[in-house]
N, C-alpha and C. Protein backbone atom coordinates (compact mmCIF):
# COMPACT_ATOMS: atom_id res chain seq x y z
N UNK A 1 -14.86 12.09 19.62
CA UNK A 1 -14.13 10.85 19.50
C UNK A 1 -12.70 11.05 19.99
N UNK A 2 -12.57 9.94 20.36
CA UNK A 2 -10.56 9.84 21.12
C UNK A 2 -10.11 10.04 20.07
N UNK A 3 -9.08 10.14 20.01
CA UNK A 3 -7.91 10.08 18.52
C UNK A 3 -7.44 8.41 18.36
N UNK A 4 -7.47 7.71 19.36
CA UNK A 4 -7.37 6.43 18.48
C UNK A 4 -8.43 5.72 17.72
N UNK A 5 -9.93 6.47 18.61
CA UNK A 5 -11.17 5.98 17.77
C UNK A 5 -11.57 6.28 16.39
N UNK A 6 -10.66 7.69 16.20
CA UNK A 6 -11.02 8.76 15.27
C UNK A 6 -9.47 8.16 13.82
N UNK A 7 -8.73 7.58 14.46
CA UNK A 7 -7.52 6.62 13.62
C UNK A 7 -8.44 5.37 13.47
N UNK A 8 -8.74 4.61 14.01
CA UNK A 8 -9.53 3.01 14.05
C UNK A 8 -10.81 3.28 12.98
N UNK A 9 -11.58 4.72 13.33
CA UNK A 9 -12.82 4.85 11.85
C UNK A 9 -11.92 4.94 10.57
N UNK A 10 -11.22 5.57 10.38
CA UNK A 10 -10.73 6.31 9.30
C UNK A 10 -9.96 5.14 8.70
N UNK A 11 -9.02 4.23 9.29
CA UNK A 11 -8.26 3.10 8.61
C UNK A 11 -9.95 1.75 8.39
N UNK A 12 -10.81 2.17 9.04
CA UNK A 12 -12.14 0.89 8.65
C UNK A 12 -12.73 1.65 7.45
N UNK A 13 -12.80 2.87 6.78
CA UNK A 13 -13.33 3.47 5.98
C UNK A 13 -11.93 3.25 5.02
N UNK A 14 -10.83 3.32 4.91
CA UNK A 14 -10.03 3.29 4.12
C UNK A 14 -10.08 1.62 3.77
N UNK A 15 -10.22 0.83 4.79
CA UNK A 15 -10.15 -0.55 4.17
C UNK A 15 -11.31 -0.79 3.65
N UNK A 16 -12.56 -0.48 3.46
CA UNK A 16 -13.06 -0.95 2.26
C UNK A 16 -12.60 -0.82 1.10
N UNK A 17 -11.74 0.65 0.38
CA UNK A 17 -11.22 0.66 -0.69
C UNK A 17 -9.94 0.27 -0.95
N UNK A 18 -10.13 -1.33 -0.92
CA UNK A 18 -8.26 -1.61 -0.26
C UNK A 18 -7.78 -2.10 -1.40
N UNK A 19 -8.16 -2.02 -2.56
CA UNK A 19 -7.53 -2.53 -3.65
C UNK A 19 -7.42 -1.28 -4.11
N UNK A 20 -8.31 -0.07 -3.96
CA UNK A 20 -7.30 1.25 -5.11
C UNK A 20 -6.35 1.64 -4.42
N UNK A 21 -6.72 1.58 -2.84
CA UNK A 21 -5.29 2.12 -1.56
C UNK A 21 -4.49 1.87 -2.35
N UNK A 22 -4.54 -0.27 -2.54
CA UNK A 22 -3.19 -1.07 -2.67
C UNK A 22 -2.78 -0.63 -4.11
N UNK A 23 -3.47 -0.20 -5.07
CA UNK A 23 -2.86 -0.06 -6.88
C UNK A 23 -2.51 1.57 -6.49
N UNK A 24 -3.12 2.43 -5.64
CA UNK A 24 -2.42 4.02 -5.41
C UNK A 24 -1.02 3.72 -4.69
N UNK A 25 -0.44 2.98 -3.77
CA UNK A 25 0.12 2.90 -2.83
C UNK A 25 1.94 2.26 -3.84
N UNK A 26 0.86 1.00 -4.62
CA UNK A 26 1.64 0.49 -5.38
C UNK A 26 2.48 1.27 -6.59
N UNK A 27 1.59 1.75 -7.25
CA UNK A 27 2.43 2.98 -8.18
C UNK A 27 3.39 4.42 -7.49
N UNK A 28 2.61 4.72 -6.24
CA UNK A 28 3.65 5.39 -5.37
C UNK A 28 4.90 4.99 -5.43
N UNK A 29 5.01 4.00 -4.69
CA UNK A 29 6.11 3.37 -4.43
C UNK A 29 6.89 3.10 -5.69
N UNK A 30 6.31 2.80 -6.74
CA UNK A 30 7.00 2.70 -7.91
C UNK A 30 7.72 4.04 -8.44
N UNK A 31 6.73 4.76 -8.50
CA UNK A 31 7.38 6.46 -8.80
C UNK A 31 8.75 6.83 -7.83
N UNK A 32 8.25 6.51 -6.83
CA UNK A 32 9.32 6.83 -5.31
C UNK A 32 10.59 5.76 -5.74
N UNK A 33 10.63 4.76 -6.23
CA UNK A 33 11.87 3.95 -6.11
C UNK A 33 12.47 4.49 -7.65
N UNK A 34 11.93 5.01 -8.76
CA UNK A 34 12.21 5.45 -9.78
C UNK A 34 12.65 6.78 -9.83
N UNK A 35 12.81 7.44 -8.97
CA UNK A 35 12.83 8.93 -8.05
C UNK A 35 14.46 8.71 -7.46
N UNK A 36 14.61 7.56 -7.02
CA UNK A 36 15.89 7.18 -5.75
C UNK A 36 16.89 6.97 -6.53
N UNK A 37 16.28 5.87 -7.62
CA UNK A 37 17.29 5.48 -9.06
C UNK A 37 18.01 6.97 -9.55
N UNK A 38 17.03 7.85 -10.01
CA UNK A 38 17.63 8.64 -10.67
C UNK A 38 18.82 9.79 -9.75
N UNK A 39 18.31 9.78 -8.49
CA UNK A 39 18.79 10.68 -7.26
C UNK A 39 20.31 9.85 -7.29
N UNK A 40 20.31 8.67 -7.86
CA UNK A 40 21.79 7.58 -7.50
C UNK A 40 22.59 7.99 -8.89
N UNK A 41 21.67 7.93 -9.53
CA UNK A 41 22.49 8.23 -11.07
C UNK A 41 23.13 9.66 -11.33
N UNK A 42 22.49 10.46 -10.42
CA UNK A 42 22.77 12.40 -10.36
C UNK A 42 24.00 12.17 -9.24
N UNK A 43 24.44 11.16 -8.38
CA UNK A 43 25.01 11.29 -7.33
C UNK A 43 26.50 10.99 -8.17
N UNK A 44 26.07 9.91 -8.98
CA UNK A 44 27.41 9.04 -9.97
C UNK A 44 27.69 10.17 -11.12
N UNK A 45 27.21 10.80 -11.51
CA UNK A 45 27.31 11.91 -12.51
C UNK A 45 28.27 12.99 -11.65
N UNK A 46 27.89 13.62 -10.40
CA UNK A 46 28.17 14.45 -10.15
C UNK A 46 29.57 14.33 -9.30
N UNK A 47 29.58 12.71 -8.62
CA UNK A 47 30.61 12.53 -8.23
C UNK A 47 32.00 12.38 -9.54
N UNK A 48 31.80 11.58 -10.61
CA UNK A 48 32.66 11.28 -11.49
C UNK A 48 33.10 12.40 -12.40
N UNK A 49 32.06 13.30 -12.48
CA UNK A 49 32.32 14.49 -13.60
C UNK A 49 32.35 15.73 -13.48
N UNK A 50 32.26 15.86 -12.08
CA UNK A 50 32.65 17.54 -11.88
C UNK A 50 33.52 17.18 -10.71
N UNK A 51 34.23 18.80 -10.12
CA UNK A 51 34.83 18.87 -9.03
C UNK A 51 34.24 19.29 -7.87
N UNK A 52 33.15 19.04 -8.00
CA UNK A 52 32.11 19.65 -7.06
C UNK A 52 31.80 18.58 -5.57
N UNK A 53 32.29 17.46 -6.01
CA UNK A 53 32.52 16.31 -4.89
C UNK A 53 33.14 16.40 -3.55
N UNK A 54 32.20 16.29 -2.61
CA UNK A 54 33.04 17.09 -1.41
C UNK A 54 33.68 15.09 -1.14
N UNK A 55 34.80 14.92 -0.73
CA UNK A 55 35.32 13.45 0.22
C UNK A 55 34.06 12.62 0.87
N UNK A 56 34.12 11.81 0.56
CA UNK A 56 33.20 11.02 1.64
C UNK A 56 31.31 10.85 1.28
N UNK A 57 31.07 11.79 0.69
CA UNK A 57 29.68 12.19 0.14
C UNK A 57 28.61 11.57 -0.72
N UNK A 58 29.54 11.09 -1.55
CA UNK A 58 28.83 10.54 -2.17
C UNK A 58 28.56 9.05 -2.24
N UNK A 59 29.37 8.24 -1.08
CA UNK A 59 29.30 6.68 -0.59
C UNK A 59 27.95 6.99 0.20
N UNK A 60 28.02 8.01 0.95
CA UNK A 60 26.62 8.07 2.52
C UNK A 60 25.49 8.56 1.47
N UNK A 61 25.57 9.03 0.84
CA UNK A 61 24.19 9.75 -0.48
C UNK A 61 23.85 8.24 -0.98
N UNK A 62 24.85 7.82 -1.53
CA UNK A 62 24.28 6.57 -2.75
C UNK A 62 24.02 5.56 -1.79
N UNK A 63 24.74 5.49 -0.29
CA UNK A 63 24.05 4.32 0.27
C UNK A 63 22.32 4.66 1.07
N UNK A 64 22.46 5.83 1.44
CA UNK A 64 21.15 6.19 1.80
C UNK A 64 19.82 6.13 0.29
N UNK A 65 20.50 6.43 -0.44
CA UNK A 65 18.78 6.51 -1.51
C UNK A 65 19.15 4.80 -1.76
N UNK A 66 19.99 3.91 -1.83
CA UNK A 66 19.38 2.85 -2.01
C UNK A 66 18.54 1.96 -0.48
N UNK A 67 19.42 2.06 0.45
CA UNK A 67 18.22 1.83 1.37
C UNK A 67 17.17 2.69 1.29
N UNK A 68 16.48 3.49 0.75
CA UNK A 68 15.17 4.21 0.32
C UNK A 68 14.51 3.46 -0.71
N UNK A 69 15.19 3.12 -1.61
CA UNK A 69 15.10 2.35 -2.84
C UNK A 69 14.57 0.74 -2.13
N UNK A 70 15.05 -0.06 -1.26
CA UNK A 70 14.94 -1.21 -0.93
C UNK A 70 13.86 -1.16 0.00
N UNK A 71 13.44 -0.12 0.55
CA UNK A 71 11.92 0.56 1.42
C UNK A 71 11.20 0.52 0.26
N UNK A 72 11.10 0.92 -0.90
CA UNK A 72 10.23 0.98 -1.88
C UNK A 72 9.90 0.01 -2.31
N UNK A 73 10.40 -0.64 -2.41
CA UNK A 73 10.29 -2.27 -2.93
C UNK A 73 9.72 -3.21 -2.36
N UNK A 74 10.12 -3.09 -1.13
CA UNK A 74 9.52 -3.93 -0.02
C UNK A 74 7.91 -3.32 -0.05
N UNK A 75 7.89 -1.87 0.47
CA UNK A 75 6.40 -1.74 -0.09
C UNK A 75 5.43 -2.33 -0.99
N UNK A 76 6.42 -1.98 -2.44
CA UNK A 76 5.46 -2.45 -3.06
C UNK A 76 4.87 -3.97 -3.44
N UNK A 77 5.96 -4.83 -2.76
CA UNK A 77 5.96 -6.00 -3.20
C UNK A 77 5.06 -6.73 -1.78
N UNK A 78 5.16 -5.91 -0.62
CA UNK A 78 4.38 -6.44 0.47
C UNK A 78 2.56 -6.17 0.10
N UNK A 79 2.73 -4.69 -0.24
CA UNK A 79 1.00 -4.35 -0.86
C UNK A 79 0.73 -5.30 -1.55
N UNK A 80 1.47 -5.43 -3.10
CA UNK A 80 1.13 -6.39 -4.39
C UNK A 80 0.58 -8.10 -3.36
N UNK A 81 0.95 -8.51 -2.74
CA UNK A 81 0.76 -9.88 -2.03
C UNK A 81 -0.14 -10.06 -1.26
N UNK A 82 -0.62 -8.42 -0.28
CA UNK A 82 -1.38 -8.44 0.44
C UNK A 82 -2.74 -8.44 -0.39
N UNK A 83 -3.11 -7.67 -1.52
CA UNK A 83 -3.86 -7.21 -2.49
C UNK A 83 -4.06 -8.98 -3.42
N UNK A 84 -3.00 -9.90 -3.83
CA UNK A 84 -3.65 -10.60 -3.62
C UNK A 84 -3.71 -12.30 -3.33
N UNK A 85 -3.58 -12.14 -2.11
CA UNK A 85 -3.88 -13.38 -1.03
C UNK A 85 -5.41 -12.56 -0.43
N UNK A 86 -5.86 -11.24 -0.49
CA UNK A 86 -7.13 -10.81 -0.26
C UNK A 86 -7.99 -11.44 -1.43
N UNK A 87 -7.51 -11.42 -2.71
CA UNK A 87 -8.52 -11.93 -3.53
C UNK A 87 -9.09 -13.67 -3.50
N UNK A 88 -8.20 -14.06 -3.08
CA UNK A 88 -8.27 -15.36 -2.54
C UNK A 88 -9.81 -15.93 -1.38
N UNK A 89 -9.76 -14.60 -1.01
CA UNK A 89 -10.90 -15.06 0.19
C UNK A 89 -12.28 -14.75 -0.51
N UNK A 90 -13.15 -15.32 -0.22
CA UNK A 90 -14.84 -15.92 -0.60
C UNK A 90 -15.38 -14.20 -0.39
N UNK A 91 -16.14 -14.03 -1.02
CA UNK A 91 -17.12 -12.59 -0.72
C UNK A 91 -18.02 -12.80 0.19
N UNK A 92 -18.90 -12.41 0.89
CA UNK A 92 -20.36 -12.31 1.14
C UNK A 92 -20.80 -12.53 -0.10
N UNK A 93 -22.25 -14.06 -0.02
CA UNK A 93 -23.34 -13.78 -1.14
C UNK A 93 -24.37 -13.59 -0.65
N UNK A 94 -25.10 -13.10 -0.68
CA UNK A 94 -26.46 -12.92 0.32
C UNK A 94 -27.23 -14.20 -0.03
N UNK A 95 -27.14 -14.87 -1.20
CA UNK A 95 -28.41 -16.11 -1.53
C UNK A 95 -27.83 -17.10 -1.12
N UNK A 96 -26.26 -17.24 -1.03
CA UNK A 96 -25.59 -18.69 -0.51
C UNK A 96 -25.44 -18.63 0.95
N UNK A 97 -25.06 -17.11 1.44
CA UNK A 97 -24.92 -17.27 3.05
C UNK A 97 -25.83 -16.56 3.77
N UNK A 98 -26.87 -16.29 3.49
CA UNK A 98 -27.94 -15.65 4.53
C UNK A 98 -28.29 -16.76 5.22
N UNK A 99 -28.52 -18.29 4.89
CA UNK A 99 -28.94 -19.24 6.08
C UNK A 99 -27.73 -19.12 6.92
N UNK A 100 -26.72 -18.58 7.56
CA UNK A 100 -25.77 -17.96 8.48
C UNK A 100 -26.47 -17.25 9.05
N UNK A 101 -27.07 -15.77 8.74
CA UNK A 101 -26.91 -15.25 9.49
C UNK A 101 -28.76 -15.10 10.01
N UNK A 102 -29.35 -16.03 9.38
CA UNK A 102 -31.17 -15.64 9.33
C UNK A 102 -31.07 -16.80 9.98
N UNK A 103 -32.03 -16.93 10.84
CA UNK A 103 -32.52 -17.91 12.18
C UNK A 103 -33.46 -18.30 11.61
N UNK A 104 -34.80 -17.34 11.15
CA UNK A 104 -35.88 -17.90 10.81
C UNK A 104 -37.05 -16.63 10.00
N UNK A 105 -37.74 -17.13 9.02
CA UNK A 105 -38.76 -16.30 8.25
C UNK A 105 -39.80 -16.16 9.31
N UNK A 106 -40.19 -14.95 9.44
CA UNK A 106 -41.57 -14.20 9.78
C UNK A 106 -42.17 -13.49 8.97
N UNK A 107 -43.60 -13.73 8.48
CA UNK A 107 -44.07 -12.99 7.45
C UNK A 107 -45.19 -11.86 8.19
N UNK A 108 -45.16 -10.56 7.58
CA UNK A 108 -45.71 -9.93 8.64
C UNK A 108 -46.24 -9.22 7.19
N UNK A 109 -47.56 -8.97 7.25
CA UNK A 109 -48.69 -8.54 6.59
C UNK A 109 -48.85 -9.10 4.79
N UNK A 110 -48.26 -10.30 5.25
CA UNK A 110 -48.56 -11.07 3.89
C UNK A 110 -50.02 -11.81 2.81
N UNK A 111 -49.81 -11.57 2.31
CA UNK A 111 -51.68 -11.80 1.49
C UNK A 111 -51.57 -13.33 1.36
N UNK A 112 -50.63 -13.93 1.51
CA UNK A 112 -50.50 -15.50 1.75
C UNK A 112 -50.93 -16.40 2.91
């Protein structure tokens, strides 16, 4: 297989399980933005209470983990919507929509 064929199976095998992806993906992201919080709170600690603060450092630190922080969010809040406006859509029933996809009965070695 090509490598985009071998990417195209692997994301069609991952989307059948697209609601644990979306609840794994979703708590990720939750852990990860709860991760950034605390990385901001160690930045404000370390800037305010020791002398260990180099100039300048800790504005580019605290602005970088919150744009990390606002990536997380967006994640999770784009999954949470995608996960469900999917529930929204009709299933396959086999007894309501097989006249779709069946043309016509042939009975082949029937005692009838």
């Amino acid at each position: 297989m090509t490598f985009v064929a071998l990417v195209s199976h692997g994301l069609s095998a991952i989307s059948v399980f697209s609601d644990v992806v979306g609840v794994r993906v979703l708590v990720a992201s939750l852990v990860g933005c709860l991760l950034t919080l605390l990385g901001i709170a160690a930045v404000i600690v370390i800037r305010l209470f020791t002398v260990m603060a180099i100039p300048g450092w800790a504005t580019y630190t605290a602005g970088a983990l919150i744009i990390i922080t606002v990536q997380f969010i967006t994640m999770a809040s784009g999954f949470t919507f995608f996960m469900l406006s999917s529930r929204a859509n009709l299933g396959f029933v086999p007894l309501r929509d097989y006249p779709l996809f069946v043309m016509e009965e042939a009975g082949i070695y029937s005692h009838v």
